[in-house]
Protein backbone atom coordinates (compact mmCIF):
# COMPACT_ATOMS: atom_id res chain seq x y z
CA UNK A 1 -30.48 9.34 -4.83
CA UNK A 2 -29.45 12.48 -3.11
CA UNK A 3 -27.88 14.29 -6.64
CA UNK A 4 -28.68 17.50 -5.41
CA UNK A 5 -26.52 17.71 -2.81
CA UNK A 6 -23.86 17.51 -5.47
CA UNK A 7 -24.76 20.24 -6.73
CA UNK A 8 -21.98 22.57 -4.81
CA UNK A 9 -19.40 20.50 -7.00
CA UNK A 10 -21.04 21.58 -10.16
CA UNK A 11 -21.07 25.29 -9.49
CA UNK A 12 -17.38 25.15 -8.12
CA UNK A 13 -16.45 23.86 -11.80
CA UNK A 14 -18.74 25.49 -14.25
CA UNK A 15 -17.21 28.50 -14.32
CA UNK A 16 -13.38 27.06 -15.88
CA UNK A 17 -15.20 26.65 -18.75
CA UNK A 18 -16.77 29.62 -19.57
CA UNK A 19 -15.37 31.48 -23.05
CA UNK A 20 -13.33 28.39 -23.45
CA UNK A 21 -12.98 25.56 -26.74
CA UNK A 22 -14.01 22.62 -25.23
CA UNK A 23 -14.69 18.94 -26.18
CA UNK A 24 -17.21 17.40 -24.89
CA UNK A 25 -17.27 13.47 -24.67
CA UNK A 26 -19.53 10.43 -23.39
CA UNK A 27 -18.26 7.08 -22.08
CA UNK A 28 -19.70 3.75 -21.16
CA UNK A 29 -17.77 2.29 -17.99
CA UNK A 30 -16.96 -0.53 -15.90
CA UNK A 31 -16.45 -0.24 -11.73
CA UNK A 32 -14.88 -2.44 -10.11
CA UNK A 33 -15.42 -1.71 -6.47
CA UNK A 34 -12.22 -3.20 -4.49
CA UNK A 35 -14.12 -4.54 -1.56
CA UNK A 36 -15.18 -8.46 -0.66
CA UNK A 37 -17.82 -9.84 -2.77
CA UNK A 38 -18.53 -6.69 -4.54
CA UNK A 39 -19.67 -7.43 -8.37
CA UNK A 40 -18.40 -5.20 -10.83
CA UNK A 41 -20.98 -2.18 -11.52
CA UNK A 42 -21.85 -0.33 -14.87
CA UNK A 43 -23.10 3.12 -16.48
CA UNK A 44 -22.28 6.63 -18.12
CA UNK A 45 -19.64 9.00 -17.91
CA UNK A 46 -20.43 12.39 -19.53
CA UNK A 47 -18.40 16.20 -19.27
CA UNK A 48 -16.12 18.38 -20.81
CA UNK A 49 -12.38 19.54 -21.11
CA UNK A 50 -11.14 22.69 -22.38
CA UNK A 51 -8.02 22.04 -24.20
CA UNK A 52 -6.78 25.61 -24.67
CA UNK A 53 -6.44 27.20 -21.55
CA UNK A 54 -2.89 27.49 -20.57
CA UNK A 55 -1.52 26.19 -23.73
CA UNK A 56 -1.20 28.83 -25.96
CA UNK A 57 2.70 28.39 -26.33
CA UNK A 58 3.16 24.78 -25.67
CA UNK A 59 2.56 22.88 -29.54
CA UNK A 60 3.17 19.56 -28.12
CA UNK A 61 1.53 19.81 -25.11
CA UNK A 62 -2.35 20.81 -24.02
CA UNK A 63 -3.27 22.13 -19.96
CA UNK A 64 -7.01 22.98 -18.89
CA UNK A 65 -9.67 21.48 -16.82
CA UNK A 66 -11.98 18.95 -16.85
CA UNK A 67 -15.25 18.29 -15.76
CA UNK A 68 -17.36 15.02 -15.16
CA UNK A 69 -20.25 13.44 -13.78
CA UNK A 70 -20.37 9.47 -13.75
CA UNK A 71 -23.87 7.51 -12.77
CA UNK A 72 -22.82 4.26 -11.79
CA UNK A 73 -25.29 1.49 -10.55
CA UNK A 74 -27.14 -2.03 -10.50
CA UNK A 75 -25.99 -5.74 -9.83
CA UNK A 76 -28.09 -8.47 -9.89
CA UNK A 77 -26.12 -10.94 -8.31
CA UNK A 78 -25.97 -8.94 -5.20
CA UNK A 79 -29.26 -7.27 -4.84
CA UNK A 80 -31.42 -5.42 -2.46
CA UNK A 81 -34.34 -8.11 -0.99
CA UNK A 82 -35.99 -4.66 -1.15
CA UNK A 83 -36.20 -3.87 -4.86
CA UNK A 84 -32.69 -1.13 -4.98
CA UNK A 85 -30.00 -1.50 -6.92
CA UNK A 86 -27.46 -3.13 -4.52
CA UNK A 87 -24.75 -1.01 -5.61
CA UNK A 88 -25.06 3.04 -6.72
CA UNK A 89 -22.20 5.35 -7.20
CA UNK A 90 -22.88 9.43 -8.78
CA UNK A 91 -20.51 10.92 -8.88
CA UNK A 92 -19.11 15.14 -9.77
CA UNK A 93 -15.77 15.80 -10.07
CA UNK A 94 -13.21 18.04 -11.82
CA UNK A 95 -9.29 18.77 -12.32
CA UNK A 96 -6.73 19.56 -14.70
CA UNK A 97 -5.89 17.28 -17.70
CA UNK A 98 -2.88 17.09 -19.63
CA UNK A 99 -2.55 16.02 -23.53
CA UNK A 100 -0.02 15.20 -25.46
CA UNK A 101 0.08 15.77 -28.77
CA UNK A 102 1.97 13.40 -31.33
CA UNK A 103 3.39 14.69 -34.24
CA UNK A 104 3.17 11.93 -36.66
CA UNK A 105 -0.10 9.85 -35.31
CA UNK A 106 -3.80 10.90 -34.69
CA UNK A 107 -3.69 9.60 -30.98
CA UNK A 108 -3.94 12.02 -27.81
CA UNK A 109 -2.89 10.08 -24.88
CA UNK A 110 -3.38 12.25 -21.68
CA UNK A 111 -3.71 12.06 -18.09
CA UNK A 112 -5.91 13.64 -15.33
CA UNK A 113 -6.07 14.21 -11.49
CA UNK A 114 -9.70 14.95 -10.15
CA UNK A 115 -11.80 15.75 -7.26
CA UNK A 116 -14.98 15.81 -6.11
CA UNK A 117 -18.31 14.11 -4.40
CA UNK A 118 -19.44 10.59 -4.79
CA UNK A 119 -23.09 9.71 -3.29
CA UNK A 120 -22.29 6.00 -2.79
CA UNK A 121 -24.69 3.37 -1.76
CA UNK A 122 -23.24 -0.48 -1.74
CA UNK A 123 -24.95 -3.43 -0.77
CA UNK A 124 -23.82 -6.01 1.36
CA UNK A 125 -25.32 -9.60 2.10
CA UNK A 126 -23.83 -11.38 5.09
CA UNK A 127 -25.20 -15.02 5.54
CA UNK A 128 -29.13 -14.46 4.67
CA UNK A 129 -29.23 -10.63 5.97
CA UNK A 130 -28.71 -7.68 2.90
CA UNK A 131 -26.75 -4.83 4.38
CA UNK A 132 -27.39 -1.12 2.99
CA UNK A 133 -24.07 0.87 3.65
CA UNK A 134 -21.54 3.69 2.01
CA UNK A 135 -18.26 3.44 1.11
CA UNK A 136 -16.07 2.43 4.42
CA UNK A 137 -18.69 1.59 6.80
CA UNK A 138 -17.56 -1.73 8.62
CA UNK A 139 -18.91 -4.49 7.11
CA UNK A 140 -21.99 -6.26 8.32
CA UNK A 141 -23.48 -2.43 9.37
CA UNK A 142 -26.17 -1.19 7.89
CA UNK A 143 -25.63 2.75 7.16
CA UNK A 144 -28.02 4.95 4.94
CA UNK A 145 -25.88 6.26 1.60
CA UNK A 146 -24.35 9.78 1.70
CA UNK A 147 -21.64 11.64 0.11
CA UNK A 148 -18.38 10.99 0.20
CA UNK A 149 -14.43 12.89 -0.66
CA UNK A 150 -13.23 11.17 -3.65
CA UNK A 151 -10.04 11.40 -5.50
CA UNK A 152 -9.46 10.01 -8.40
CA UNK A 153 -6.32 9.28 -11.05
CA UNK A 154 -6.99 9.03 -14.79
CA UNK A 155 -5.04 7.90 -17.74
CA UNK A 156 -6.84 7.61 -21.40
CA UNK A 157 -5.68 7.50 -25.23
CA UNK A 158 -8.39 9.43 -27.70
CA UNK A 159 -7.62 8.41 -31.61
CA UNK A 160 -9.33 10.78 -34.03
CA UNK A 161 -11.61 8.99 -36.29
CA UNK A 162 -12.88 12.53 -37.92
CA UNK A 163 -11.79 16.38 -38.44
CA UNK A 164 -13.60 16.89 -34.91
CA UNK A 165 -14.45 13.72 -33.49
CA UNK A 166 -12.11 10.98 -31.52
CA UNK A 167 -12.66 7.51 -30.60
CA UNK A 168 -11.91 7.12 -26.86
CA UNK A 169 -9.91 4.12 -27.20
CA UNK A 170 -9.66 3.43 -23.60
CA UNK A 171 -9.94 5.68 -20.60
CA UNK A 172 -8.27 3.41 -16.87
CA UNK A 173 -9.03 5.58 -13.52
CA UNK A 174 -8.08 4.48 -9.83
CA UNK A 175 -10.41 6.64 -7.03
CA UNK A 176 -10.30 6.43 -3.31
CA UNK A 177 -14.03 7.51 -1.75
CA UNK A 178 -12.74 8.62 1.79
CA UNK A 179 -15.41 8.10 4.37
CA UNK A 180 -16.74 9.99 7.28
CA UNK A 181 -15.85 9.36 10.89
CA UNK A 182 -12.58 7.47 10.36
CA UNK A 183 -14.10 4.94 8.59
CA UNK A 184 -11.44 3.23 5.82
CA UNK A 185 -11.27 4.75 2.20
CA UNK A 186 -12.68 2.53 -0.17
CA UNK A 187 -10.67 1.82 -3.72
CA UNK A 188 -12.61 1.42 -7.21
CA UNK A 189 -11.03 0.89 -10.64
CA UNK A 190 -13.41 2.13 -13.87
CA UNK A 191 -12.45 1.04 -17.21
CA UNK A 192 -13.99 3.02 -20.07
CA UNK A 193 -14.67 3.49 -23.54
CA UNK A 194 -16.63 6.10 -25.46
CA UNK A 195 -16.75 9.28 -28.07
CA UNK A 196 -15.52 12.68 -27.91
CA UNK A 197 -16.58 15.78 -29.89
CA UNK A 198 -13.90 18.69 -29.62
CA UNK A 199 -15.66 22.04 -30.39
CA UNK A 200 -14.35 24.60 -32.89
């Protein structure tokens, strides 16, 4: 995979975070990828939010960035004759996150708007012939995997299980990957789960 040439992404982001209280948090997701006979995919979110920027006079509610990068990959019920995972997705993105802070309950619901690359490879079989091709090339073409626009919507619930760590009850995000050329946008829905660690 081609993760370097996500590395623009990364250097637009890192700097929101600099002098800033942050949690940082890992997930285990699902990816459903909303195309014909796609399995669903699975792997490893892992970033950081900074939940004080912006906030200072707002006790019930928390604005600041955050940053991710997701590694997405494998299915064995659609897979490459070649020895590949049929179906890859890294991705680096970033955007601002809102909390919400509950007075009476240990839960932090919050939402999230993101942006960023995706270096997408999906496989394809057609009849007896495996298909190699990115998100929104026609199907039944065979295209080599490169990097792709994505947006994607986020909503999650954290419940704190500790003084400084939450349980990440459940984290549901809906992404368009816009390919290049015209070609259609491709949908994906990740469900995920995981552990967060705020920072003092």
């Amino acid at each position: 995979m081609r993760l370097w040439k996500l590395f623009p992404f990364l250097l637009l982001l890192v700097p929101s975070f600099a002098m800033a209280q942050i949690g940082l948090y890992g997930e285990f997701s699902t990816t459903d990828i909303r195309a014909a006979n796609e399995p669903e995919i699975y792997g490893i979110t892992f970033g950081g939010f900074d939940e004080k920027s912006f906030s200072r006079h707002l006790a019930f509610l928390s604005v600041g960035p955050d940053f991710r990068v997701s590694l997405q990959s494998g299915s064995t019920g659609n897979s490459n004759p070649g020895g590949e995972p049929a179906q890859s997705l890294i991705s680096v993105q970033g955007g601002p996150r809102v909390a919400f802070k509950l007075p009476v309950a240990a839960l932090h619901p919050y939402v999230e708007g993101l942006i960023g690359g995706v270096d997408s490879q999906i496989g394809e079989v057609v009849g007896d012939t495996y298909f190699h091709k990115v998100a929104g090339s026609p199907p039944g073409t065979d295209a080599n995997g490169g990097i792709s626009l994505s947006g994607q919507a986020l909503g999650g619930l954290d419940l704190k299980v500790r003084p400084r760590v939450d349980w990440r009850v459940v984290e549901v995000g809906y992404a368009r990957l816009f390919g290049s050329s015209g070609s259609p946008s491709l949908g994906i829905v990740t469900f995920s789960t995981g552990i967060v660690v705020r920072l003092p």
